[in-house]
PDB file of N, CA and C in Angstrom:
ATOM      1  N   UNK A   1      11.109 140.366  93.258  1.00  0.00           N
ATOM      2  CA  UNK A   1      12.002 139.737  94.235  1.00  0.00           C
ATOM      3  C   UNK A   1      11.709 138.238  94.253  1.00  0.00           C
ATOM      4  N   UNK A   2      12.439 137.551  94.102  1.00  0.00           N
ATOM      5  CA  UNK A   2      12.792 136.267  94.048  1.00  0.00           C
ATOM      6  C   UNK A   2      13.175 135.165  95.363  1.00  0.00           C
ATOM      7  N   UNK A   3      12.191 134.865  96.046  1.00  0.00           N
ATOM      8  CA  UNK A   3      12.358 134.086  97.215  1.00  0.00           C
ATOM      9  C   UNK A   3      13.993 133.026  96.941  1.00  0.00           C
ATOM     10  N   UNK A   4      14.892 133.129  97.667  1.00  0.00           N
ATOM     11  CA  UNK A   4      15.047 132.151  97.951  1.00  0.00           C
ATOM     12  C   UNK A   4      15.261 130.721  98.406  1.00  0.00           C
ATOM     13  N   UNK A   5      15.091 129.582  97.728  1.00  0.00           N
ATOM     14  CA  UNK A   5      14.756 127.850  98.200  1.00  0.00           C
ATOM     15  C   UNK A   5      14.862 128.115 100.043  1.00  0.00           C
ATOM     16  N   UNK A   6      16.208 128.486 100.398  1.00  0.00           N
ATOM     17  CA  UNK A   6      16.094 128.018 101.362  1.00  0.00           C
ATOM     18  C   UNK A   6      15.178 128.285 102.258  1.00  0.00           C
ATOM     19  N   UNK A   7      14.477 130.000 102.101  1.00  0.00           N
ATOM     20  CA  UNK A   7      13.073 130.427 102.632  1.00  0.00           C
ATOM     21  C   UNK A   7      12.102 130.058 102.400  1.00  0.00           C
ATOM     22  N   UNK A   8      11.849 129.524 101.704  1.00  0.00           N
ATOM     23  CA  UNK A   8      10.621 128.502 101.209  1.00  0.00           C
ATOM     24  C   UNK A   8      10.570 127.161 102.057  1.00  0.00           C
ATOM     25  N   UNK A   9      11.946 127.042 101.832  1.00  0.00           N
ATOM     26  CA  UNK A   9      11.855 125.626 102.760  1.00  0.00           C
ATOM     27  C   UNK A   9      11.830 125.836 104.575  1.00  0.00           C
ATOM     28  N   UNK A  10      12.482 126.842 105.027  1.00  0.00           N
ATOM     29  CA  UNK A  10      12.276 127.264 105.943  1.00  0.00           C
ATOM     30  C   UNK A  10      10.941 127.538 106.605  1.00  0.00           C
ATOM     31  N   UNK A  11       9.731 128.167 105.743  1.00  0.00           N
ATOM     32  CA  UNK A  11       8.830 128.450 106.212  1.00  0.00           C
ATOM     33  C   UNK A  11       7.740 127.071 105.733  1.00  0.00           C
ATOM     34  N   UNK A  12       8.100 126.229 105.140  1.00  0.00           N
ATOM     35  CA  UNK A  12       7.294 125.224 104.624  1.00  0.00           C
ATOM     36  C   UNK A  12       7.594 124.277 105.678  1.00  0.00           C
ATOM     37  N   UNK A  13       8.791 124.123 106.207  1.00  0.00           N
ATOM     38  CA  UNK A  13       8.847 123.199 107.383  1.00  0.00           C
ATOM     39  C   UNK A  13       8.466 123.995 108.785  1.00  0.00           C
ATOM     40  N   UNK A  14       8.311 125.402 109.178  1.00  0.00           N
ATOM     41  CA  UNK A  14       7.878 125.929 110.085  1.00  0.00           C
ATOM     42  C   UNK A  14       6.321 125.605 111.098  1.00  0.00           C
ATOM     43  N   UNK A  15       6.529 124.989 111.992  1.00  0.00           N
ATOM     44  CA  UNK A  15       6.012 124.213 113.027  1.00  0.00           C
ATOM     45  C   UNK A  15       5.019 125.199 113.473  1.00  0.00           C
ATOM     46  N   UNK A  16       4.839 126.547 113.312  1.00  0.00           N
ATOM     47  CA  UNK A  16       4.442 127.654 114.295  1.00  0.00           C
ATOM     48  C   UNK A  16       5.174 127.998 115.369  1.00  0.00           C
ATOM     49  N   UNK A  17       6.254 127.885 115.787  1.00  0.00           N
ATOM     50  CA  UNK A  17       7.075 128.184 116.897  1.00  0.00           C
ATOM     51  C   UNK A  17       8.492 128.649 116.683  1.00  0.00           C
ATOM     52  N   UNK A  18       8.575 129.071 115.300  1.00  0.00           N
ATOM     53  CA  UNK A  18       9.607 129.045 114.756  1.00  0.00           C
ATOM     54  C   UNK A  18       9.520 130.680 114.010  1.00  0.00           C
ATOM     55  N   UNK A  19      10.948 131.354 114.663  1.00  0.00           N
ATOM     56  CA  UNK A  19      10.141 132.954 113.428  1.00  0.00           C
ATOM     57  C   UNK A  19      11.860 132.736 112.836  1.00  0.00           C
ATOM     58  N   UNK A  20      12.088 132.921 111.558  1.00  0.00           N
ATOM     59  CA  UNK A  20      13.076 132.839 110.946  1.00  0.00           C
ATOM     60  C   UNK A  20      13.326 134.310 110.296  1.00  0.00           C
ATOM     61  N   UNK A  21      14.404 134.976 110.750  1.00  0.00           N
ATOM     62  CA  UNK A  21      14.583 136.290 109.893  1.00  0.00           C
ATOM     63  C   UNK A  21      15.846 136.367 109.413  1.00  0.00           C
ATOM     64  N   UNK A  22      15.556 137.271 108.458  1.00  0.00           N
ATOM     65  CA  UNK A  22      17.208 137.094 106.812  1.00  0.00           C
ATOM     66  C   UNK A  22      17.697 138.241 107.120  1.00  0.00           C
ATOM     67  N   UNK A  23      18.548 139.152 107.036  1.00  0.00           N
ATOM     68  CA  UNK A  23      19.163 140.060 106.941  1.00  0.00           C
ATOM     69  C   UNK A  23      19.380 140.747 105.564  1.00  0.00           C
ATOM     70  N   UNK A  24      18.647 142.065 105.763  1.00  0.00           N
ATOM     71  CA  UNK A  24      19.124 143.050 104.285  1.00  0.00           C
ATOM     72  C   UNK A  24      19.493 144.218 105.018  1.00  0.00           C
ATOM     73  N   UNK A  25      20.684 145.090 104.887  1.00  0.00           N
ATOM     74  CA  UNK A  25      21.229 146.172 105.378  1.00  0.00           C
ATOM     75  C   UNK A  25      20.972 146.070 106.668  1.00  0.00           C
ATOM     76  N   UNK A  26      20.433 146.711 107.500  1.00  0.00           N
ATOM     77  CA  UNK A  26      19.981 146.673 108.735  1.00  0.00           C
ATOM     78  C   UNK A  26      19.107 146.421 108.963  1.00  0.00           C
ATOM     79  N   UNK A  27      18.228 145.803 108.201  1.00  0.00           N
ATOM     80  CA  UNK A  27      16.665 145.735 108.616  1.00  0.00           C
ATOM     81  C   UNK A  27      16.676 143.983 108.558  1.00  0.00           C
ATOM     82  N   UNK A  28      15.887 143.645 109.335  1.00  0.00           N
ATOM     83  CA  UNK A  28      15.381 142.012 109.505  1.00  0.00           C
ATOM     84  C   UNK A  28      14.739 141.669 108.674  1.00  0.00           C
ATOM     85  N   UNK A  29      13.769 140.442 107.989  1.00  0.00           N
ATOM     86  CA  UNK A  29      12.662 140.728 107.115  1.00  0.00           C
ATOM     87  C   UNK A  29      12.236 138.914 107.154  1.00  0.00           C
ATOM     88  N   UNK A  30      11.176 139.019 107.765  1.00  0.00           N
ATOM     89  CA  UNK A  30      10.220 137.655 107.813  1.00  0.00           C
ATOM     90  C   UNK A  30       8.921 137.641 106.931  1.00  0.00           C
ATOM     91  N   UNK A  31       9.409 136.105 106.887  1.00  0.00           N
ATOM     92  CA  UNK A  31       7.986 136.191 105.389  1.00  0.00           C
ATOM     93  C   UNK A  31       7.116 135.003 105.661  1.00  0.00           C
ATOM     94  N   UNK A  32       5.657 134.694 105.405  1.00  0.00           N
ATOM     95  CA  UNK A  32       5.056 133.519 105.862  1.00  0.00           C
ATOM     96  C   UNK A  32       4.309 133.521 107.122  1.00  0.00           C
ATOM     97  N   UNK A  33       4.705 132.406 107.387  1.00  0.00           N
ATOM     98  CA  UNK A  33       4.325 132.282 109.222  1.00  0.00           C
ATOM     99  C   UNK A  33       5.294 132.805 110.019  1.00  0.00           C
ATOM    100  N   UNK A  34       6.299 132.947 109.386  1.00  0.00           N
ATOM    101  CA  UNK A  34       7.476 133.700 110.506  1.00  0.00           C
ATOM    102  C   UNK A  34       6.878 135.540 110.773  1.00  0.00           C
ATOM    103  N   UNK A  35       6.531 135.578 109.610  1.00  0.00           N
ATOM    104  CA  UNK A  35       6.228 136.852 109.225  1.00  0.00           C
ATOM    105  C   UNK A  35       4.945 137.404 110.695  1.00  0.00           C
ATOM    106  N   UNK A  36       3.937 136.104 110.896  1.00  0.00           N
ATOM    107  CA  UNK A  36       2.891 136.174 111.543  1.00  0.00           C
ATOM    108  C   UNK A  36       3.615 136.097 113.066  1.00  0.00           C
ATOM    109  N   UNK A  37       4.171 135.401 113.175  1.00  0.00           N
ATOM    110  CA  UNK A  37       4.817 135.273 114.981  1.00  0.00           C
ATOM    111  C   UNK A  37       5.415 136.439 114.930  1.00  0.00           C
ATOM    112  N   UNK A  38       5.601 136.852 114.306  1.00  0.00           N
ATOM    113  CA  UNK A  38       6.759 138.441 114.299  1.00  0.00           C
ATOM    114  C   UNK A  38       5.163 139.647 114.852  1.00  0.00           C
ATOM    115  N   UNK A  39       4.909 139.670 114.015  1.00  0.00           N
ATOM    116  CA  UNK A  39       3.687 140.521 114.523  1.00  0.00           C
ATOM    117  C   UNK A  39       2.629 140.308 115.636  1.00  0.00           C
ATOM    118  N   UNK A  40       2.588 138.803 115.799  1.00  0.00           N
ATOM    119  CA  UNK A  40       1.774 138.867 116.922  1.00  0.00           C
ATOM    120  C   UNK A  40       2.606 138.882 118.495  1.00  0.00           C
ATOM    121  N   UNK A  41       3.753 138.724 118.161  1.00  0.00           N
ATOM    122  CA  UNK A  41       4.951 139.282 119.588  1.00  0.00           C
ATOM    123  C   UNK A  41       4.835 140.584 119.365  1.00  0.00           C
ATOM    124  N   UNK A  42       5.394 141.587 118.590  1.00  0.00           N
ATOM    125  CA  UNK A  42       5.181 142.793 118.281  1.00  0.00           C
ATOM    126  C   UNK A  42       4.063 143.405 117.431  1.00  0.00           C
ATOM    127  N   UNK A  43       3.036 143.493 117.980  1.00  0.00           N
ATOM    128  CA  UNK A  43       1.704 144.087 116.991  1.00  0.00           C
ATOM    129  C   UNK A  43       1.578 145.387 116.211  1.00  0.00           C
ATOM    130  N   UNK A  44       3.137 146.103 116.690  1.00  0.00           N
ATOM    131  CA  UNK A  44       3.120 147.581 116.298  1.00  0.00           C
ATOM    132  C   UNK A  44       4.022 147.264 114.638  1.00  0.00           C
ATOM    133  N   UNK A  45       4.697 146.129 114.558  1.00  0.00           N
ATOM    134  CA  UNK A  45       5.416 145.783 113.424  1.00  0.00           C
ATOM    135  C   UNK A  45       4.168 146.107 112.201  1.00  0.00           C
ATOM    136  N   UNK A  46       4.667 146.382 110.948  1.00  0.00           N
ATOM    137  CA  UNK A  46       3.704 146.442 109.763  1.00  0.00           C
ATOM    138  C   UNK A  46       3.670 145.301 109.142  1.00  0.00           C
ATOM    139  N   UNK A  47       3.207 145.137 108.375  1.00  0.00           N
ATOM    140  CA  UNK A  47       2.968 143.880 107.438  1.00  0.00           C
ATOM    141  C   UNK A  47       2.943 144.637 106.087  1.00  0.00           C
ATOM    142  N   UNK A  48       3.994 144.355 105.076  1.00  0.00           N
ATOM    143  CA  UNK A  48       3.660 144.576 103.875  1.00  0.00           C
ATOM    144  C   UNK A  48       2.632 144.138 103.291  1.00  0.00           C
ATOM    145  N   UNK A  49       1.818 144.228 102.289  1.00  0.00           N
ATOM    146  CA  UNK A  49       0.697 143.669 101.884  1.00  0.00           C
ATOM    147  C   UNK A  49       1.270 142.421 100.809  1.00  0.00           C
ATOM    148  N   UNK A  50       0.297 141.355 100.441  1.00  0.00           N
ATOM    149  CA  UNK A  50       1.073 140.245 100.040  1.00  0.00           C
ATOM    150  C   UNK A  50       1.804 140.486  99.247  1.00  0.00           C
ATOM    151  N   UNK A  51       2.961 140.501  98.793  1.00  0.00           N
ATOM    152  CA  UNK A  51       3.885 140.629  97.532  1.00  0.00           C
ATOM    153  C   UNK A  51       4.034 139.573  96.910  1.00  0.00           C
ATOM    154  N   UNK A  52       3.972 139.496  95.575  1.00  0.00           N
ATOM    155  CA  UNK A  52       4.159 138.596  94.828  1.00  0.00           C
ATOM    156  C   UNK A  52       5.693 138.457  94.292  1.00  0.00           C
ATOM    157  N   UNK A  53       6.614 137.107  94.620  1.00  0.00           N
ATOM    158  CA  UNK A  53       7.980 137.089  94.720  1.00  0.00           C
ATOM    159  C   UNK A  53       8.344 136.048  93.738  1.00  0.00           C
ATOM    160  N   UNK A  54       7.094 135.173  93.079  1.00  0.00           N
ATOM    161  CA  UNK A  54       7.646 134.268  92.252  1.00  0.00           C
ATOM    162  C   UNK A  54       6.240 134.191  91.501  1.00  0.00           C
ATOM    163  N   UNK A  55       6.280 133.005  90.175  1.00  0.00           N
ATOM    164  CA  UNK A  55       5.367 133.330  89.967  1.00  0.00           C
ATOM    165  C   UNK A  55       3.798 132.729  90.398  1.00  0.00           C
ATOM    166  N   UNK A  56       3.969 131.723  91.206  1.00  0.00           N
ATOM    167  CA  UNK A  56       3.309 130.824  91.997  1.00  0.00           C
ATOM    168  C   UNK A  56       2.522 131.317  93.326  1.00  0.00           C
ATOM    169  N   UNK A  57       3.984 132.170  93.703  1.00  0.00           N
ATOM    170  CA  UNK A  57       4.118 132.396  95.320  1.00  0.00           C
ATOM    171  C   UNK A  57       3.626 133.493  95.581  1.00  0.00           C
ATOM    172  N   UNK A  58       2.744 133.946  97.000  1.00  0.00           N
ATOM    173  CA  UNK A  58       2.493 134.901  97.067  1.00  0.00           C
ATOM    174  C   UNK A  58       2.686 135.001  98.888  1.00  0.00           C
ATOM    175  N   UNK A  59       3.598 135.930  99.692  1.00  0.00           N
ATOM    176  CA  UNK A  59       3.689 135.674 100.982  1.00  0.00           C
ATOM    177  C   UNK A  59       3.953 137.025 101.825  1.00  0.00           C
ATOM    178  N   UNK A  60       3.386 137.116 103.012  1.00  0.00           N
ATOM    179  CA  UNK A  60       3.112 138.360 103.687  1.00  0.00           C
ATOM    180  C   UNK A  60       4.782 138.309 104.332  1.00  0.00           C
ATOM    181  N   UNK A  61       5.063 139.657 104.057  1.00  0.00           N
ATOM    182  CA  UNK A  61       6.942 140.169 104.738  1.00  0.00           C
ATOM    183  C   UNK A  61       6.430 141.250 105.403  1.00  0.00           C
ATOM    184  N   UNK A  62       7.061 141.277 106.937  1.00  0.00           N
ATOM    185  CA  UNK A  62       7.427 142.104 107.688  1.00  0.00           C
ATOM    186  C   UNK A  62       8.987 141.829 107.741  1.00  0.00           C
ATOM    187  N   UNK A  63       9.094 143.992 108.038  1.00  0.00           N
ATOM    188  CA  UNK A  63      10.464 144.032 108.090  1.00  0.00           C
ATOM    189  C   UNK A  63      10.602 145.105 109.672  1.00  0.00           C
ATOM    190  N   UNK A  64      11.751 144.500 110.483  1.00  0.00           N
ATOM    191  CA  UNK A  64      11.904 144.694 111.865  1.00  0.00           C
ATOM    192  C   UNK A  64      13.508 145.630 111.894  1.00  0.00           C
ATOM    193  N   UNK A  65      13.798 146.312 112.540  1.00  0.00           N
ATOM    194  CA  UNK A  65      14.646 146.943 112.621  1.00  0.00           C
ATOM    195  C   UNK A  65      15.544 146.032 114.163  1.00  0.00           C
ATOM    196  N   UNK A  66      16.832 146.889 114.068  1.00  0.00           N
ATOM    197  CA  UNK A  66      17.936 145.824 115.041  1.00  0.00           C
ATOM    198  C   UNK A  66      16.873 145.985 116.446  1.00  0.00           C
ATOM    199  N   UNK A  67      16.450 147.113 117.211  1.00  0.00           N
ATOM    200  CA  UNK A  67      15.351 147.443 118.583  1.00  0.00           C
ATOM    201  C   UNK A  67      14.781 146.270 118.471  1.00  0.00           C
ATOM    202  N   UNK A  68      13.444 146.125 117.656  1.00  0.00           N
ATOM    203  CA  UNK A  68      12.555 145.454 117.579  1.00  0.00           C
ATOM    204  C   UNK A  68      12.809 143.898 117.391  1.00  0.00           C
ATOM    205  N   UNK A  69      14.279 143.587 116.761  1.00  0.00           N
ATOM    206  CA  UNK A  69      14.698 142.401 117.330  1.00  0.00           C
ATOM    207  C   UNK A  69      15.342 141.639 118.461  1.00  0.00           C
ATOM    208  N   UNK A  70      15.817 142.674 119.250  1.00  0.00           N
ATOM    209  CA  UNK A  70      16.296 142.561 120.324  1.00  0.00           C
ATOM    210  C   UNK A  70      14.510 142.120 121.386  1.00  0.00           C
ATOM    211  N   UNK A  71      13.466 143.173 120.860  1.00  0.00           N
ATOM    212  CA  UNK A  71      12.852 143.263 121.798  1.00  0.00           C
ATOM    213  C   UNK A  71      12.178 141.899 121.393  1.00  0.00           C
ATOM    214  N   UNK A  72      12.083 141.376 120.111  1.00  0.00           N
ATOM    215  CA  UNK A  72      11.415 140.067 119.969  1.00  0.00           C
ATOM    216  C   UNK A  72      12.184 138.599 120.469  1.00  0.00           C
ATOM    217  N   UNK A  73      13.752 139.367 121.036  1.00  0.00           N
ATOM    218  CA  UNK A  73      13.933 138.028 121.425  1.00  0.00           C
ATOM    219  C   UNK A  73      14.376 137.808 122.946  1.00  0.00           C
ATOM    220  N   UNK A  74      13.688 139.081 123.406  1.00  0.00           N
ATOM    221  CA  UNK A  74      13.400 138.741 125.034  1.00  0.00           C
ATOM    222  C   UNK A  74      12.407 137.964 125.149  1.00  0.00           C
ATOM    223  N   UNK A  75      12.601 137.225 126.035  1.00  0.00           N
ATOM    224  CA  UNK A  75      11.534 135.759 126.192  1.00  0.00           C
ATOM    225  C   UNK A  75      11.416 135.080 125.466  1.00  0.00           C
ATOM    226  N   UNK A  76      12.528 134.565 124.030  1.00  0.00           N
ATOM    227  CA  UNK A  76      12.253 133.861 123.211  1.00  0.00           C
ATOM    228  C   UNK A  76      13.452 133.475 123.041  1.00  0.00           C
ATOM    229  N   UNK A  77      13.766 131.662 122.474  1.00  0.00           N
ATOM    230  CA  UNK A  77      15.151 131.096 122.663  1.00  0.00           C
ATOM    231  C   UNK A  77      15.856 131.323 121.429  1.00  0.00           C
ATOM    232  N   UNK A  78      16.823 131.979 121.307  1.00  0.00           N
ATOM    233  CA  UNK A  78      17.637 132.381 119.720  1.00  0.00           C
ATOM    234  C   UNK A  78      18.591 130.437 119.523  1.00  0.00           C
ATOM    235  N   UNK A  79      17.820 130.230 118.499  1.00  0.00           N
ATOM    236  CA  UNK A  79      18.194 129.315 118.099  1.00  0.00           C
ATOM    237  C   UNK A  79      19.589 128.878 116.650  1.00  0.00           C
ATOM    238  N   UNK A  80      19.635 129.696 116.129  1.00  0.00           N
ATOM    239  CA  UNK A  80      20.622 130.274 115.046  1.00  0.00           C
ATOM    240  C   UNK A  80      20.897 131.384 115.137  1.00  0.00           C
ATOM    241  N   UNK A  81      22.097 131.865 115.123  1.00  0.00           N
ATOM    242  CA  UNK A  81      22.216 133.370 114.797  1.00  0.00           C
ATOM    243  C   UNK A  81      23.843 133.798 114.426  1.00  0.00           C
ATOM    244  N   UNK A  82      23.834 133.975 112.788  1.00  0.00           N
ATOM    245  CA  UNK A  82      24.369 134.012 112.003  1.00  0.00           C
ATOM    246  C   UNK A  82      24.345 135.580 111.814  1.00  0.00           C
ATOM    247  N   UNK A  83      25.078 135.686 110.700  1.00  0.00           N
ATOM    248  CA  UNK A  83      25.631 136.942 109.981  1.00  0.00           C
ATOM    249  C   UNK A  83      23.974 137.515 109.670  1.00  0.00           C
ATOM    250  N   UNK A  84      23.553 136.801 108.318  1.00  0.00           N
ATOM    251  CA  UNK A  84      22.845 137.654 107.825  1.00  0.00           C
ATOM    252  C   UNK A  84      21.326 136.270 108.092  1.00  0.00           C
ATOM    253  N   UNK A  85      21.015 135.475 109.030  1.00  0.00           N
ATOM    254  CA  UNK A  85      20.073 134.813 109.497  1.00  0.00           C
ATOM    255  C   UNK A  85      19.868 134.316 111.012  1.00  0.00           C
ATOM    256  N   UNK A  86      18.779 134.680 111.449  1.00  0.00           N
ATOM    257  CA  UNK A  86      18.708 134.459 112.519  1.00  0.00           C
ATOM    258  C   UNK A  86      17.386 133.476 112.757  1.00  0.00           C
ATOM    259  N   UNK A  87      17.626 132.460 113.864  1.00  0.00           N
ATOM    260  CA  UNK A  87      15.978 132.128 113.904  1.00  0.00           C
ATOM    261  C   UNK A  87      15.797 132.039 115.145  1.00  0.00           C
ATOM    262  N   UNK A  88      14.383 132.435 115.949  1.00  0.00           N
ATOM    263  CA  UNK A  88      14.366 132.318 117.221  1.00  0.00           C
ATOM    264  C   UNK A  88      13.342 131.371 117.447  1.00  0.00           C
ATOM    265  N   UNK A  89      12.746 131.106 118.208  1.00  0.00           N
ATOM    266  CA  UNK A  89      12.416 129.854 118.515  1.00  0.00           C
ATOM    267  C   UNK A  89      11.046 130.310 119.867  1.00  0.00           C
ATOM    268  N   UNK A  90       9.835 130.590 119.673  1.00  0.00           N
ATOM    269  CA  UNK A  90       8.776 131.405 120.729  1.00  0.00           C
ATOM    270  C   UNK A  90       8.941 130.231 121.722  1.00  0.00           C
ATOM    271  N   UNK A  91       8.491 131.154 123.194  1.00  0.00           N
ATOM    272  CA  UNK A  91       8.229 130.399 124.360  1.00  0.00           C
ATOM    273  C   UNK A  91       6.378 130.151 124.997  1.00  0.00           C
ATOM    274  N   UNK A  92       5.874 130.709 123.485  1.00  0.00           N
ATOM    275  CA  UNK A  92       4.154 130.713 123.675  1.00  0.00           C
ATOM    276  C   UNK A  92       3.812 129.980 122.549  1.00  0.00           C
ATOM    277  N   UNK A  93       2.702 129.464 122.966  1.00  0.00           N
ATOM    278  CA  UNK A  93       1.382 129.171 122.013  1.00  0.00           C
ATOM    279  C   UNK A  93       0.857 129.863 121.221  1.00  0.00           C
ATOM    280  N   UNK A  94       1.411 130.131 119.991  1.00  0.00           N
ATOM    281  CA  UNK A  94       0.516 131.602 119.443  1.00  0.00           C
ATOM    282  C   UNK A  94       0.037 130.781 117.906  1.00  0.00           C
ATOM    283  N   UNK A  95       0.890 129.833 117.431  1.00  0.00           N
ATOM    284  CA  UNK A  95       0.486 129.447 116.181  1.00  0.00           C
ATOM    285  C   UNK A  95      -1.103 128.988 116.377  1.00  0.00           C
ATOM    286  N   UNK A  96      -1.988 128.798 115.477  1.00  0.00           N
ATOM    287  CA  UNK A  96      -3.031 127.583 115.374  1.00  0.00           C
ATOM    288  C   UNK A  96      -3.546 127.771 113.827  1.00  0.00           C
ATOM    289  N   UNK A  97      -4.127 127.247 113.032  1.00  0.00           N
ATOM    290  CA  UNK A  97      -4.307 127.033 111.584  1.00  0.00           C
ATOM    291  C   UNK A  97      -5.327 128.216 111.581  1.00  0.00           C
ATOM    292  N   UNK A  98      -6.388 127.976 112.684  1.00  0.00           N
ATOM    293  CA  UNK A  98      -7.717 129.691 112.098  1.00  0.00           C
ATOM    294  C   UNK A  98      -6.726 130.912 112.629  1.00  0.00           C
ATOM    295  N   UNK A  99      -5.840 130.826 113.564  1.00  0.00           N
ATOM    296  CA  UNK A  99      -5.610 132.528 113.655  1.00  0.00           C
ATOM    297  C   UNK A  99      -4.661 133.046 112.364  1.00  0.00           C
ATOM    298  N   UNK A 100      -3.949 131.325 111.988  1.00  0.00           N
ATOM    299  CA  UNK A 100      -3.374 132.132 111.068  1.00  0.00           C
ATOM    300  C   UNK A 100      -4.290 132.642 109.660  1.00  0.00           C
ATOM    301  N   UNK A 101      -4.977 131.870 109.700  1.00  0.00           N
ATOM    302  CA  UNK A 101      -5.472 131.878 108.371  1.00  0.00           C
ATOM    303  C   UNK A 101      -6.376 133.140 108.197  1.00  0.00           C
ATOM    304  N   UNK A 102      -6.817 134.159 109.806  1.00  0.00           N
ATOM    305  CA  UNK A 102      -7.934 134.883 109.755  1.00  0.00           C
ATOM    306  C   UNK A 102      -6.712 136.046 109.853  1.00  0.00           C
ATOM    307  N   UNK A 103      -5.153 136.159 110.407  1.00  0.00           N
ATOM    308  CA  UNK A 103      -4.587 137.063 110.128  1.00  0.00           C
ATOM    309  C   UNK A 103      -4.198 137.220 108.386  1.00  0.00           C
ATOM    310  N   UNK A 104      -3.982 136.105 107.448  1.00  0.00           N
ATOM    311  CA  UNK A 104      -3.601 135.944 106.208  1.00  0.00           C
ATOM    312  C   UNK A 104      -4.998 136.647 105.499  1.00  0.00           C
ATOM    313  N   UNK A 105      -6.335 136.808 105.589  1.00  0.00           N
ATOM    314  CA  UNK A 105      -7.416 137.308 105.330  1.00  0.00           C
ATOM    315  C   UNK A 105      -7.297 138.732 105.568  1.00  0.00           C
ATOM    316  N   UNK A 106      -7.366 139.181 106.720  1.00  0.00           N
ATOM    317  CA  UNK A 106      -6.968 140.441 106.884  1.00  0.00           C
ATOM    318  C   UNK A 106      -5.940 141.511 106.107  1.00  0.00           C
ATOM    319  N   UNK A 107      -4.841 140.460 105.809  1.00  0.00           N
ATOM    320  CA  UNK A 107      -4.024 140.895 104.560  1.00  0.00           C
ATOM    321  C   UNK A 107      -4.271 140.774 103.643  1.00  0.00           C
ATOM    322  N   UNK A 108      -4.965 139.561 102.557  1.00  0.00           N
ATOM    323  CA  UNK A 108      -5.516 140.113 101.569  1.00  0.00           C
ATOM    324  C   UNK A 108      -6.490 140.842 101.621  1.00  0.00           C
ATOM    325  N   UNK A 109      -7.543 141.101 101.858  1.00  0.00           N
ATOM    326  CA  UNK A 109      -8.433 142.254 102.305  1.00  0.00           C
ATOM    327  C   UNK A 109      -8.174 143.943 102.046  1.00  0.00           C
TER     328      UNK A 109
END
C-alpha cells in the first residue's frame, strides 16, 4: 500500500492536535500521529503493527469504524469533513514528543 502525498503531508505538518482520517468502505483509517490521538481518545481502538507502505516509510494505522468516530468526535472540533476525509481537531493536551515516541516503541516491540 502506497501512502498517499497528501497523507504524508498531512501528518508531517500535524501539530499533535490534529487526528486526520481517510475513508475506505466504511471503515476510517489514521496513520502516524493521527493514528496515536485516535487511540489515546479511544484506547480500545487497535493499532496495526507498523506497516511498511513505501519504501522509506514505515507508519502505525488504526482503523475506526462509523460508532467509534462519532464517539471520537464528541468533545472534539470537526474541522473538515468531506466525503471520504475527515479531520478533527482535539480539545486536550495529549500530544508531547516522549509519549509519542514511548507509544511508537511499544509498537515496534
Amino acid at each position: 500500500m502506497k501512502l498517499p502525498d497528501s497523507i504524508l503531508q498531512n501528518e508531517a505538518s500535524n501539530d499533535g492536535s490534529t487526528i486526520n482520517l481517510y475513508k475506505e468502505g466504511n471503515k476510517w483509517h489514521a496513520f502516524g500521529l493521527s493514528s496515536f490521538l485516535v487511540t489515546y481518545i479511544l484506547p480500545s481502538v487497535i493499532i496495526k503493527k507498523i506497516e511498511l507502505f513505501e519504501c522509506y516509510i514505515k507508519s502505525p494505522m488504526s482503523t475506526i469504524c462509523n460508532d467509534e468516530l462519532n464517539a471520537l468526535a464528541k468533545g472534539n472540533m470537526i474541522m473538515t469533513n468531506e466525503k471520504e476525509y475527515i479531520q478533527i481537531k482535539t480539545n486536550q493536551e495529549i500530544y508531547s514528543e516522549e509519549n509519542y515516541c514511548q507509544w511508537l516503541k511499544k509498537i515496534i516491540d
